[in-house]
N, C-alpha and C. Protein backbone atom coordinates (compact mmCIF):
# COMPACT_ATOMS: atom_id res chain seq x y z
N UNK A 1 -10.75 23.79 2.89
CA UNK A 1 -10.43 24.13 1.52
C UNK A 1 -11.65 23.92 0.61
N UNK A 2 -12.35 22.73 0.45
CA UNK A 2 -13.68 22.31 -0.14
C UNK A 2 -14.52 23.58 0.11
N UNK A 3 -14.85 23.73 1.48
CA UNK A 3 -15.97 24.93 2.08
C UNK A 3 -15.26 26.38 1.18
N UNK A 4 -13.96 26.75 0.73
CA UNK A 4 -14.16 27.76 -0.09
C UNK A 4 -14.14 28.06 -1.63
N UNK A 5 -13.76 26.52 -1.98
CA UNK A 5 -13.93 26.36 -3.43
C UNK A 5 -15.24 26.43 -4.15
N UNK A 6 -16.54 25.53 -2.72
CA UNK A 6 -17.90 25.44 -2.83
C UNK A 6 -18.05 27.29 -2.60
N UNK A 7 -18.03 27.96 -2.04
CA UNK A 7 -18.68 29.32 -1.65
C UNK A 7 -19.14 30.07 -2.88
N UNK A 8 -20.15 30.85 -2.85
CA UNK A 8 -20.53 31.47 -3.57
C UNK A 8 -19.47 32.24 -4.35
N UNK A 9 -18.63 32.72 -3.62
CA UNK A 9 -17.69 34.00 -4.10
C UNK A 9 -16.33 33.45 -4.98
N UNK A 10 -16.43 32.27 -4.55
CA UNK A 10 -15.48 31.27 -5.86
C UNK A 10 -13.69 31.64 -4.73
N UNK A 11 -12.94 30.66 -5.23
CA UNK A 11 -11.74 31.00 -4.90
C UNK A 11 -11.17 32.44 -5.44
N UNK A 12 -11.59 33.15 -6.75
CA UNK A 12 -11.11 34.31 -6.57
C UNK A 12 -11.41 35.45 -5.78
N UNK A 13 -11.89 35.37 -4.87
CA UNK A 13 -12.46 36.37 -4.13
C UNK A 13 -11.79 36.17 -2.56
N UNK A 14 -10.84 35.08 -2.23
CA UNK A 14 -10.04 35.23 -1.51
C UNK A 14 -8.33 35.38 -1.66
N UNK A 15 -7.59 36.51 -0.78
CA UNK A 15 -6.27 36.88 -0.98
C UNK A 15 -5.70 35.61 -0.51
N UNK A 16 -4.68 35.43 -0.78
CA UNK A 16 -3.60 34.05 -0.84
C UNK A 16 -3.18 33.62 0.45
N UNK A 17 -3.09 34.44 1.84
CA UNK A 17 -3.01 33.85 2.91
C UNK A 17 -4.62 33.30 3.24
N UNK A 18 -5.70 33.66 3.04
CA UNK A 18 -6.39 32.89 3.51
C UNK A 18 -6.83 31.35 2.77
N UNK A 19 -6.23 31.29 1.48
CA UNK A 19 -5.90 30.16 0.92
C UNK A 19 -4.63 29.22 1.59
N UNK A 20 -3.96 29.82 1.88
CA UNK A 20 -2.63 29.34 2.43
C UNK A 20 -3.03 28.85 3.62
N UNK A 21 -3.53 29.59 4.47
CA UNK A 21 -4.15 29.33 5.81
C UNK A 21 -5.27 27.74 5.97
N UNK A 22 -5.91 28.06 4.65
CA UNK A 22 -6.88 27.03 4.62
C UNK A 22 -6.01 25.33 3.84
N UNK A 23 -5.00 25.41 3.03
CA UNK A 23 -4.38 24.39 2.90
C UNK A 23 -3.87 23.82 3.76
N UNK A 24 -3.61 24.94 4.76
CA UNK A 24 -2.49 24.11 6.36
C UNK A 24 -3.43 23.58 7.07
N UNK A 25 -4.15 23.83 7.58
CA UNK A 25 -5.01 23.45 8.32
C UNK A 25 -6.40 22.27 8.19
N UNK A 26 -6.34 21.78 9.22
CA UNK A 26 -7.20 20.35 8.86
C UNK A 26 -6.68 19.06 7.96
N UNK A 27 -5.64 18.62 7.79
CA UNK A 27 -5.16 17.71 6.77
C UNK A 27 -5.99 16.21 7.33
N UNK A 28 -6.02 15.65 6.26
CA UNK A 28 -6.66 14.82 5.78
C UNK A 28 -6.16 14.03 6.65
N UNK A 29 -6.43 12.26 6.48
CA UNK A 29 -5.56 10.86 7.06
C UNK A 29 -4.66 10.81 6.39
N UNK A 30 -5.16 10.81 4.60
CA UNK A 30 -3.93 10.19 3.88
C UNK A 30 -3.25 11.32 3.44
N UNK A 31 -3.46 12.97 4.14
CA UNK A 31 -2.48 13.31 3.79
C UNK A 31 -1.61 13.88 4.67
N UNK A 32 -2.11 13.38 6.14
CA UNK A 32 -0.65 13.17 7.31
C UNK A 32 0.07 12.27 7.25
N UNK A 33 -0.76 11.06 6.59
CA UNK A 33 0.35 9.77 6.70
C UNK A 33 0.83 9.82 5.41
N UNK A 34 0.88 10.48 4.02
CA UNK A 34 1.62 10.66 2.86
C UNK A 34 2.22 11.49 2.47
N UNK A 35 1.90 12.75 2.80
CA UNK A 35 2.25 13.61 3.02
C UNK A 35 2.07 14.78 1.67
N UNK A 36 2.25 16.13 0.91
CA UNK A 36 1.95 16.91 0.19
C UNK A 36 3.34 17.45 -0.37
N UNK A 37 3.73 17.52 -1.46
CA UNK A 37 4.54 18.20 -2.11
C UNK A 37 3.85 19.55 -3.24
N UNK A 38 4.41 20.81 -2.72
CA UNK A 38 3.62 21.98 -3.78
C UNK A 38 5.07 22.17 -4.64
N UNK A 39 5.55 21.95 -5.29
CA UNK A 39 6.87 22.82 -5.88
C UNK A 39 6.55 24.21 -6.24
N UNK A 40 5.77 24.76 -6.49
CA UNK A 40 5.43 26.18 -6.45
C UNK A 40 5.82 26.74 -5.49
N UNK A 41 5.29 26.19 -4.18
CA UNK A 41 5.18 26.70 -2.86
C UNK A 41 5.40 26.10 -1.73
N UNK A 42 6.56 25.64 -1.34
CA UNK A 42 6.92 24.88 -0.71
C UNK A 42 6.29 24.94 1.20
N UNK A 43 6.12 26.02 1.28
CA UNK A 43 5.39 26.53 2.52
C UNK A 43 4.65 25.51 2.95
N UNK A 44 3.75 24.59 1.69
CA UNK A 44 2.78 24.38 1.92
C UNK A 44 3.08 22.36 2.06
N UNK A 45 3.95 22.58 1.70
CA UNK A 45 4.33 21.29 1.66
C UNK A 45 3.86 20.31 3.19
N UNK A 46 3.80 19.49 2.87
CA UNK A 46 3.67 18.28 4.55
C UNK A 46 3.81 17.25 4.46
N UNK A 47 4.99 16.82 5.47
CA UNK A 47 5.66 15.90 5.76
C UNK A 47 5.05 14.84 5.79
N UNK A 48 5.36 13.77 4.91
CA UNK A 48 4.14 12.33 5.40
C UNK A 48 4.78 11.41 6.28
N UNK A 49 3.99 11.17 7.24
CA UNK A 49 4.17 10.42 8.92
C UNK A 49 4.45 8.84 8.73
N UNK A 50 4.41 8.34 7.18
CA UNK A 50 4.42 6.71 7.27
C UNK A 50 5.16 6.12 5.99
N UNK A 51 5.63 5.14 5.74
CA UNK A 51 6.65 4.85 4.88
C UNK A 51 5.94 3.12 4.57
N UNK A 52 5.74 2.83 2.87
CA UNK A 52 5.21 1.72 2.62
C UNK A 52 6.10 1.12 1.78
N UNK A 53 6.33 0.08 2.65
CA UNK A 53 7.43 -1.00 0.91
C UNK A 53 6.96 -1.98 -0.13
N UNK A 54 7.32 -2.14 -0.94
CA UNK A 54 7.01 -2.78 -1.98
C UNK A 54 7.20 -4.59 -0.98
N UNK A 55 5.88 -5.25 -1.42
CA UNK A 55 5.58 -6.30 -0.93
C UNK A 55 7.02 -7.46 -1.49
N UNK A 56 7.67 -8.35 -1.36
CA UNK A 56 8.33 -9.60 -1.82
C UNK A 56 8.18 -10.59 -0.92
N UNK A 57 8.62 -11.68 -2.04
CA UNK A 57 8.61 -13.25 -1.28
C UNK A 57 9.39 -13.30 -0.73
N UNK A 58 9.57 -14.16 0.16
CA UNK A 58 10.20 -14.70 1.08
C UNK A 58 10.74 -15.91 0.80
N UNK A 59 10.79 -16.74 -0.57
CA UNK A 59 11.51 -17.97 -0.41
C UNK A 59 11.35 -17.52 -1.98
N UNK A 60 12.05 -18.17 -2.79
CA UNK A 60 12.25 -17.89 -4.14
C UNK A 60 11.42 -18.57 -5.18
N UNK A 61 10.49 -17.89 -6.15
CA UNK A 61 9.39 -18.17 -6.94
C UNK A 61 9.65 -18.66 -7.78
N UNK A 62 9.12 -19.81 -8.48
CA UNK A 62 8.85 -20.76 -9.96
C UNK A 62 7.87 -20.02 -10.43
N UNK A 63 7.54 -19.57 -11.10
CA UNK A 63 6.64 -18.87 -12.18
C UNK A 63 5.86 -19.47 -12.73
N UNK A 64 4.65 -19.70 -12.64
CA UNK A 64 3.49 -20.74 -13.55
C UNK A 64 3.01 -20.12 -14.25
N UNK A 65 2.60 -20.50 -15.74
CA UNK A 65 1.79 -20.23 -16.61
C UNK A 65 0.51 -20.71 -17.14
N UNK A 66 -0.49 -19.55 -16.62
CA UNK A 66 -1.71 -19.82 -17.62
C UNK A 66 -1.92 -19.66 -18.59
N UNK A 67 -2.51 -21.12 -19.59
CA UNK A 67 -2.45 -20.77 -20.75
C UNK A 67 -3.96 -20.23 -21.56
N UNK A 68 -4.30 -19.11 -21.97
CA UNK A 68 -5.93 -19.81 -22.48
C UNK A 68 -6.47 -18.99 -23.45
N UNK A 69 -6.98 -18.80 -24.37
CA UNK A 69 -7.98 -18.78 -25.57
C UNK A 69 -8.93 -17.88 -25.13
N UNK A 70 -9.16 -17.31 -26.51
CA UNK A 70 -10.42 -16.69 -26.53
C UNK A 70 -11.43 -16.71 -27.80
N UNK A 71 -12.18 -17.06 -27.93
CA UNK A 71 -13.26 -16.92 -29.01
C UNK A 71 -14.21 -15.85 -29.29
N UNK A 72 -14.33 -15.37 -30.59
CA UNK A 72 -15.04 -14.37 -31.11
C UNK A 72 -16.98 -15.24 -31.32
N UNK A 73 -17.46 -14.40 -30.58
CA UNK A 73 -18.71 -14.65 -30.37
C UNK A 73 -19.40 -14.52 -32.03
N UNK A 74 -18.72 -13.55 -33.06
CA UNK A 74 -19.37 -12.97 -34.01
C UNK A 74 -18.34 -13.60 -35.10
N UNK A 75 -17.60 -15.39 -34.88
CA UNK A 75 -16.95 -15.72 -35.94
C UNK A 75 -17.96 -16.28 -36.82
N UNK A 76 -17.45 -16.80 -38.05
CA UNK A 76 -18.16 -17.75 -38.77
C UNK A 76 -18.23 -18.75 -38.18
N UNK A 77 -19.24 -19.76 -38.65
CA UNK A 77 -19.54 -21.28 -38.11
C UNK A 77 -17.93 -22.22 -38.22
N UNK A 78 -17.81 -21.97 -39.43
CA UNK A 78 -16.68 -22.79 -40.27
C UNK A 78 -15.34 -22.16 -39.59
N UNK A 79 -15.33 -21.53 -38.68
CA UNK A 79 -13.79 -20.87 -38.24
C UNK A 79 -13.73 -21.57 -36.81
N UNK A 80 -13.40 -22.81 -36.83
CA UNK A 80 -13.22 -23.62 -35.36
C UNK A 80 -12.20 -22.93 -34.10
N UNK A 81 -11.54 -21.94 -34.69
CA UNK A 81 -10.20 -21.50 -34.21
C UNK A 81 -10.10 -20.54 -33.34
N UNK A 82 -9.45 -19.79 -32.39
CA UNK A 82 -9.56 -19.18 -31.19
C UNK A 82 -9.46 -17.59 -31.90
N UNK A 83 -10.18 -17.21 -31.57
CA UNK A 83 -9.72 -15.78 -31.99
C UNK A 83 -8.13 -15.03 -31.20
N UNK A 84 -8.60 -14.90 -30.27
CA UNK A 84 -7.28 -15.32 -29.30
C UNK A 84 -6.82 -16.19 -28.42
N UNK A 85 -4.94 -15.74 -28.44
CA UNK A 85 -4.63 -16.64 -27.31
C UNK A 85 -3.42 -16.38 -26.74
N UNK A 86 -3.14 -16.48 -25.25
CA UNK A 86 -1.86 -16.64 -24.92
C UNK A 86 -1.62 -17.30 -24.04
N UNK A 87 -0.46 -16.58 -22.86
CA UNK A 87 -0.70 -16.88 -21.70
C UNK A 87 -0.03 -15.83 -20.89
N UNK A 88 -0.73 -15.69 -19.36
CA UNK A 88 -0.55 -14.85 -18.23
C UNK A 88 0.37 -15.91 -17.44
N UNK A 89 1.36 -15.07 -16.55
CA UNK A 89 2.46 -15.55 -15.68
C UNK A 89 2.33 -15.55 -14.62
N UNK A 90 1.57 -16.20 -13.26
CA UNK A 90 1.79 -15.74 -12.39
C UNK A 90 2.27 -16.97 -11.31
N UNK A 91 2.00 -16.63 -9.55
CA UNK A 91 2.97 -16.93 -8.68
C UNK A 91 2.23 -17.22 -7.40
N UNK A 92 2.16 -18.29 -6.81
CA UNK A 92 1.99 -18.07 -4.93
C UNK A 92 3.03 -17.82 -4.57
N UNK A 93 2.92 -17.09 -3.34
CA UNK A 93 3.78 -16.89 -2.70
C UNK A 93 3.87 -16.44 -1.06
N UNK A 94 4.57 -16.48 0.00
CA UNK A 94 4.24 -16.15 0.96
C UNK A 94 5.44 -14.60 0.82
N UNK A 95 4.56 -13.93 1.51
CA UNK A 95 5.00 -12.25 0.94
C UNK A 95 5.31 -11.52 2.54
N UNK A 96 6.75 -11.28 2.27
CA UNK A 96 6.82 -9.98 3.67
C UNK A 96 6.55 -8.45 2.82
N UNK A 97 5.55 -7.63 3.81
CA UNK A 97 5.30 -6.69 3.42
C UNK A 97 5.83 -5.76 4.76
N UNK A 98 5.72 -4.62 4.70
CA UNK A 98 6.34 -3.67 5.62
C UNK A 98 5.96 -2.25 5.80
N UNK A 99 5.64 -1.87 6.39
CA UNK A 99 5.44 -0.11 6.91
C UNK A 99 5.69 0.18 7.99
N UNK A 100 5.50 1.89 8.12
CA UNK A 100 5.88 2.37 9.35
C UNK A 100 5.31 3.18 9.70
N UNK A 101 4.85 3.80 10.86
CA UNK A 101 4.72 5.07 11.04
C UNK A 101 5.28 6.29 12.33
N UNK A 102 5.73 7.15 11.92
CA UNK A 102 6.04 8.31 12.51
C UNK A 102 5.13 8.82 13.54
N UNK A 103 5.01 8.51 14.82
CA UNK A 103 3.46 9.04 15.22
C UNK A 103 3.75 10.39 15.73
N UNK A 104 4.90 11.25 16.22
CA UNK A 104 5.15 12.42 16.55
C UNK A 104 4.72 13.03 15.25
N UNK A 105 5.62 12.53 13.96
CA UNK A 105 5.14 13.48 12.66
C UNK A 105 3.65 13.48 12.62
N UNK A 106 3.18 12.52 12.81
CA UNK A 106 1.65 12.00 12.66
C UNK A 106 0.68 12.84 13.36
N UNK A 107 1.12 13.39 14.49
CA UNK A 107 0.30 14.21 15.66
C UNK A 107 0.40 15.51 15.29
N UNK A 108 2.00 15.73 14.90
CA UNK A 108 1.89 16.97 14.42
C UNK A 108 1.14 17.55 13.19
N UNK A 109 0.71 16.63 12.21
CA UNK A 109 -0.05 16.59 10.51
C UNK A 109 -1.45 16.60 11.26
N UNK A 110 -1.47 15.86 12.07
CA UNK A 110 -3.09 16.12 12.64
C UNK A 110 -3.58 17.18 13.63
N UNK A 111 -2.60 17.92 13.61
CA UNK A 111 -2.84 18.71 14.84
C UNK A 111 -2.96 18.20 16.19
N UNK A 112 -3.10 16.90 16.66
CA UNK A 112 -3.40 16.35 17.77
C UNK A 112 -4.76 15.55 17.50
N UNK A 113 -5.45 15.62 16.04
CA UNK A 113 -6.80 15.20 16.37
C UNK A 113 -6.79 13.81 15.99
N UNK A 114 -7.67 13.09 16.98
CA UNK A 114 -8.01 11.71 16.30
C UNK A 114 -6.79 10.23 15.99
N UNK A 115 -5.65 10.80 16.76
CA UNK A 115 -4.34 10.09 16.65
C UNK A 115 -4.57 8.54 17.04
N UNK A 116 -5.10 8.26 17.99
CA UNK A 116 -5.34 7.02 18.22
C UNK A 116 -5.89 6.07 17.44
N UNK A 117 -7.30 6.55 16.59
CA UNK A 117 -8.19 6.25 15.60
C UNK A 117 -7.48 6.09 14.58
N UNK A 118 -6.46 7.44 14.35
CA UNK A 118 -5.84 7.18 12.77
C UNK A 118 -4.62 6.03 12.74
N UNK A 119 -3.75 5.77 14.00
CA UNK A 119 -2.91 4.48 13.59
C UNK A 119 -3.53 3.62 13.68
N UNK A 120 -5.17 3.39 14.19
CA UNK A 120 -5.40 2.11 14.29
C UNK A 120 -6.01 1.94 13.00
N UNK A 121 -6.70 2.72 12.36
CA UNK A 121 -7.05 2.79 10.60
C UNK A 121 -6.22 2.21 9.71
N UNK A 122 -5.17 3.17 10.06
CA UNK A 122 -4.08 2.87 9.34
C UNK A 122 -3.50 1.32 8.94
N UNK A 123 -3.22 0.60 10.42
CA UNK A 123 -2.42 -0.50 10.75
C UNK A 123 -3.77 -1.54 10.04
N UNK A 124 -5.25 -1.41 10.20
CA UNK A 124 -6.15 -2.29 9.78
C UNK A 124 -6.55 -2.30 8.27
N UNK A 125 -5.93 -1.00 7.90
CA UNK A 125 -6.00 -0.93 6.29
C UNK A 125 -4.77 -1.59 6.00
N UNK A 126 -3.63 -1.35 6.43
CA UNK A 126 -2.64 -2.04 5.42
C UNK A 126 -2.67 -3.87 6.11
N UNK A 127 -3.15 -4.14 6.87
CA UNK A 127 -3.44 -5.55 7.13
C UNK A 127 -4.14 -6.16 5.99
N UNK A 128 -5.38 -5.74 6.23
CA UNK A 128 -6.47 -6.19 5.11
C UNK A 128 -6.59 -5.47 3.86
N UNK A 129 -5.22 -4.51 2.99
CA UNK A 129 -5.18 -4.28 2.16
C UNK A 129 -4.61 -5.11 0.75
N UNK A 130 -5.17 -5.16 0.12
CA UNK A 130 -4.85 -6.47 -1.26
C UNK A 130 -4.41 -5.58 -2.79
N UNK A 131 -3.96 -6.43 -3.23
CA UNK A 131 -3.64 -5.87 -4.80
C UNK A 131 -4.94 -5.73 -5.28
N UNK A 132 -4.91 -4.92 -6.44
CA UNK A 132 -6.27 -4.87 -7.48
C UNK A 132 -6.04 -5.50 -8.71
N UNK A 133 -4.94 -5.67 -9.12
CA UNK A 133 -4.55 -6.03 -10.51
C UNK A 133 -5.28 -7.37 -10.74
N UNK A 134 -5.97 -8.03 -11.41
CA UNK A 134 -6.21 -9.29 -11.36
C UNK A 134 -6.94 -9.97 -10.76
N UNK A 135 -8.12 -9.34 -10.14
CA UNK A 135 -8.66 -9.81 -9.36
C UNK A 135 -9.59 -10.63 -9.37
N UNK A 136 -10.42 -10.72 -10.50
CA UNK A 136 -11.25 -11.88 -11.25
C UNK A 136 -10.66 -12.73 -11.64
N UNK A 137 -9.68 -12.72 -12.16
CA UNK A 137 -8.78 -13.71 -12.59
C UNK A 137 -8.36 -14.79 -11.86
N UNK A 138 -7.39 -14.23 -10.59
CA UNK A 138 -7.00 -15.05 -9.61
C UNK A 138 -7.60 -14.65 -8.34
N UNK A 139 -8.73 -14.39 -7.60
CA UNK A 139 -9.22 -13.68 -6.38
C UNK A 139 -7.82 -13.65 -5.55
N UNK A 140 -7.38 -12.66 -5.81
CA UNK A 140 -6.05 -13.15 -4.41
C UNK A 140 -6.70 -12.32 -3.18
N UNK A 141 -7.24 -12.91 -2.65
CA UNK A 141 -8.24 -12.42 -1.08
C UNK A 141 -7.17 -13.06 0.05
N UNK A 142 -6.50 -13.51 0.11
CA UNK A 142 -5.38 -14.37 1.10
C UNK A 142 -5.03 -12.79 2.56
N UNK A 143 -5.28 -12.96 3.73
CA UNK A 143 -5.03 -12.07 4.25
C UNK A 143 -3.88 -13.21 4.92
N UNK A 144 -3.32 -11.41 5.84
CA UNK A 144 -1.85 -12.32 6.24
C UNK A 144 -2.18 -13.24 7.44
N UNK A 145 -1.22 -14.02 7.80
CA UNK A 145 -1.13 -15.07 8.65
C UNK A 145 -0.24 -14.78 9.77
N UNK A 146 0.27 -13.97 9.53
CA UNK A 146 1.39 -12.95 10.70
C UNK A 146 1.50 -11.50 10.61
N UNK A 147 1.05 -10.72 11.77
CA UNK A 147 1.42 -9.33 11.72
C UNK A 147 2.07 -9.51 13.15
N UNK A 148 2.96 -8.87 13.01
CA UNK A 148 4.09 -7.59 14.01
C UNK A 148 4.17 -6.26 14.16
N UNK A 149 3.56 -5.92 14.72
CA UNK A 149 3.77 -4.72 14.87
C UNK A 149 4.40 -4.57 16.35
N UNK A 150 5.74 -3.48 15.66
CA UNK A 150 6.18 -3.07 16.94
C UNK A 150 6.56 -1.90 17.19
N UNK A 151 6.65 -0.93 18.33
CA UNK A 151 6.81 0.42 19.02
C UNK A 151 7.89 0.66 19.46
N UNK A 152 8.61 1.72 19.05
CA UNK A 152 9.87 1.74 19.09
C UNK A 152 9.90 3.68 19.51
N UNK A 153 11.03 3.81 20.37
CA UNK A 153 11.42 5.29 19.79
C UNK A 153 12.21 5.99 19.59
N UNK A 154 13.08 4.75 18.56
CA UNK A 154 14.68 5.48 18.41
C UNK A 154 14.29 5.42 16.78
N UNK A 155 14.21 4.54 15.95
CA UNK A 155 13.86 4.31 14.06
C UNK A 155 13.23 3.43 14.13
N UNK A 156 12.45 3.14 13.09
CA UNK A 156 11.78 2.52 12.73
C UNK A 156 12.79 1.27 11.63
N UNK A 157 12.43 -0.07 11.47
CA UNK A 157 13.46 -1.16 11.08
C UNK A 157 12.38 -1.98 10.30
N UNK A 158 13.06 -1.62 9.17
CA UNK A 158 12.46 -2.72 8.35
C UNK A 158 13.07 -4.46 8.40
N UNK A 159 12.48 -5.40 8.46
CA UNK A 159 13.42 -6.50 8.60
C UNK A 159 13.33 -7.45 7.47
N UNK A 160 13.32 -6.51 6.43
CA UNK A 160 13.69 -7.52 4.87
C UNK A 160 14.97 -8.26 4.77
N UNK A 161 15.94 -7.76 5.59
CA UNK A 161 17.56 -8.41 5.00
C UNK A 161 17.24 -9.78 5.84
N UNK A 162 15.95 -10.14 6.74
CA UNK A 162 15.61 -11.63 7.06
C UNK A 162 15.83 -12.54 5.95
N UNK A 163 15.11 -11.93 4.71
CA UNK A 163 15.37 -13.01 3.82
C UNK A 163 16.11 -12.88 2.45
N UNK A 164 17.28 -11.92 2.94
CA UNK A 164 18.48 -12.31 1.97
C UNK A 164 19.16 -13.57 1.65
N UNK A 165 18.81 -14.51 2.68
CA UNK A 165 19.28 -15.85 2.23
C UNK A 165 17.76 -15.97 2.13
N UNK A 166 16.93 -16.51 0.82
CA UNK A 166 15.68 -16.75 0.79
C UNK A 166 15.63 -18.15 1.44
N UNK A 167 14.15 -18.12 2.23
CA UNK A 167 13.34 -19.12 2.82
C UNK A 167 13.58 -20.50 2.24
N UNK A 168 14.00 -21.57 2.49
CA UNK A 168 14.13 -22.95 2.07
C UNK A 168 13.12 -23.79 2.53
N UNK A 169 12.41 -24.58 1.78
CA UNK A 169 11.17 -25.56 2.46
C UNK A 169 10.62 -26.89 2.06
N UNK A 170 10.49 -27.27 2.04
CA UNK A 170 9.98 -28.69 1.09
C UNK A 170 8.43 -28.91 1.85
N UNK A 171 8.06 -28.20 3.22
CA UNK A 171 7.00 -28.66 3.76
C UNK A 171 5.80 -27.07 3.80
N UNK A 172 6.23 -25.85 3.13
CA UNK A 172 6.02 -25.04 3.23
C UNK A 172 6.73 -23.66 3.74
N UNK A 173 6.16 -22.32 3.13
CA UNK A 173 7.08 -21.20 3.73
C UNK A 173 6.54 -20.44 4.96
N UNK A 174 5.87 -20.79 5.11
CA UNK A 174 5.12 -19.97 6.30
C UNK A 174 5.72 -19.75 7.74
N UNK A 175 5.22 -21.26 8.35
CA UNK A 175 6.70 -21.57 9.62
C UNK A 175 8.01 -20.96 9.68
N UNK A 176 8.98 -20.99 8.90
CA UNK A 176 9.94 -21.12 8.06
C UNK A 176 10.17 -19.10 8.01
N UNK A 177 9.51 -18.46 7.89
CA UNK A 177 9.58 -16.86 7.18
C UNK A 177 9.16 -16.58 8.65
N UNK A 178 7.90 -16.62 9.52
CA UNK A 178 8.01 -16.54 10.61
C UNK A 178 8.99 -16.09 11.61
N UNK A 179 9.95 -17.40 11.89
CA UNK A 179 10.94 -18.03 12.14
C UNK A 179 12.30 -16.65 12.34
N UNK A 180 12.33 -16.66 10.85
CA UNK A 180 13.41 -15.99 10.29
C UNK A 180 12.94 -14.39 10.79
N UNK A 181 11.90 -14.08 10.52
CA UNK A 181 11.52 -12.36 11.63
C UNK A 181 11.84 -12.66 12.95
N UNK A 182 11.75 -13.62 13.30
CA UNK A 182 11.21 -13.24 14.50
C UNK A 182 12.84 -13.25 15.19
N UNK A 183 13.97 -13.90 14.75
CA UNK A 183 15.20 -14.17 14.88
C UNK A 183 15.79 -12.67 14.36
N UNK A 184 15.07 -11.76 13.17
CA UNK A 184 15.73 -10.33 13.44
C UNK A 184 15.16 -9.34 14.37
N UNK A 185 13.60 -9.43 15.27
CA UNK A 185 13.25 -8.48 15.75
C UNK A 185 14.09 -8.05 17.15
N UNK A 186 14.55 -6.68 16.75
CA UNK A 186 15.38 -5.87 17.93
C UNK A 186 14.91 -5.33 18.88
């Protein structure tokens, strides 16, 4: 698609199947494993091969607050006082996170190419993948302390309802959340 947008002759100089032709073909990583919605043109649409959940704790959070100030570099001498101030809310926590992937859909979005390479991409990006929000603030660099991955070929199972009764601990959640997966894996 790039190679005919770049061409001399510009996209108007090709008829709509060979545009069509060129959207199907060759898809991306992230857009076998996310997949494409056209509402115009649904033809063109593609199925995404992998499913990501929203990260939660595993034992139930107290909320801490930072409190802190800010000063205007360009106050008067005589203005002792913060220019601003508040405070930010945040949380440790030990976090089950979850995905999946489709690797038949996956082979089929790739045509067959590179399948091996792309779940292992995949599985090492969302390992060592982190929030951005905040990151000077609190470095949250914490990688996980447990991955599971498992191969299945009937569905894929998320095992969040582990911690519908949340995690209880006085010595930590880690052990403890472990524990509790490993008592739902089917």
């Amino acid at each position: 698609m790039v190679k005919l947008i770049l061409s001399e002759e510009g996209l108007e100089q090709f008829d709509k199947k060979e545009l069509k032709k060129a959207f199907m073909e060759n898809n991306s990583l992230d857009l076998a494993l996310f997949g494409r919605m056209v509402a115009t043109n649904p033809e063109l649409n593609v199925e995404g091969a992998s499913q990501v959940a929203h990260a939660f704790s595993t034992h139930e959070i107290v909320p801490e607050f930072d409190f802190y100030t800010g000063r205007d570099d360009l106050q008067e001498e005589n203005n002792a006082g913060a220019g601003m101030m508040g405070t930010i809310e945040y949380n440790s926590s030990t976090l089950y996170r979850y995905a999946n992937v489709n690797v038949r859909e996956l082979s089929e979005n790739l045509q067959g190419e590179q399948l091996t390479e792309s779940i292992e991409k995949f599985v090492q990006s969302f390992i060592l993948s982190m929030p951005t929000g905040k990151q000077n603030s609190y470095a949250n660099k914490t990688l996980p302390n447990y991955v599971l991955v498992t191969i299945r070929d009937d569905t894929p199972v998320n095992l969040a309802s582990a911690f519908e009764e949340p995690v209880k601990s006085k010595s930590g959640y880690l052990t403890q959340s472990i524990k509790k997966i490993g008592a739902r894996v089917y």
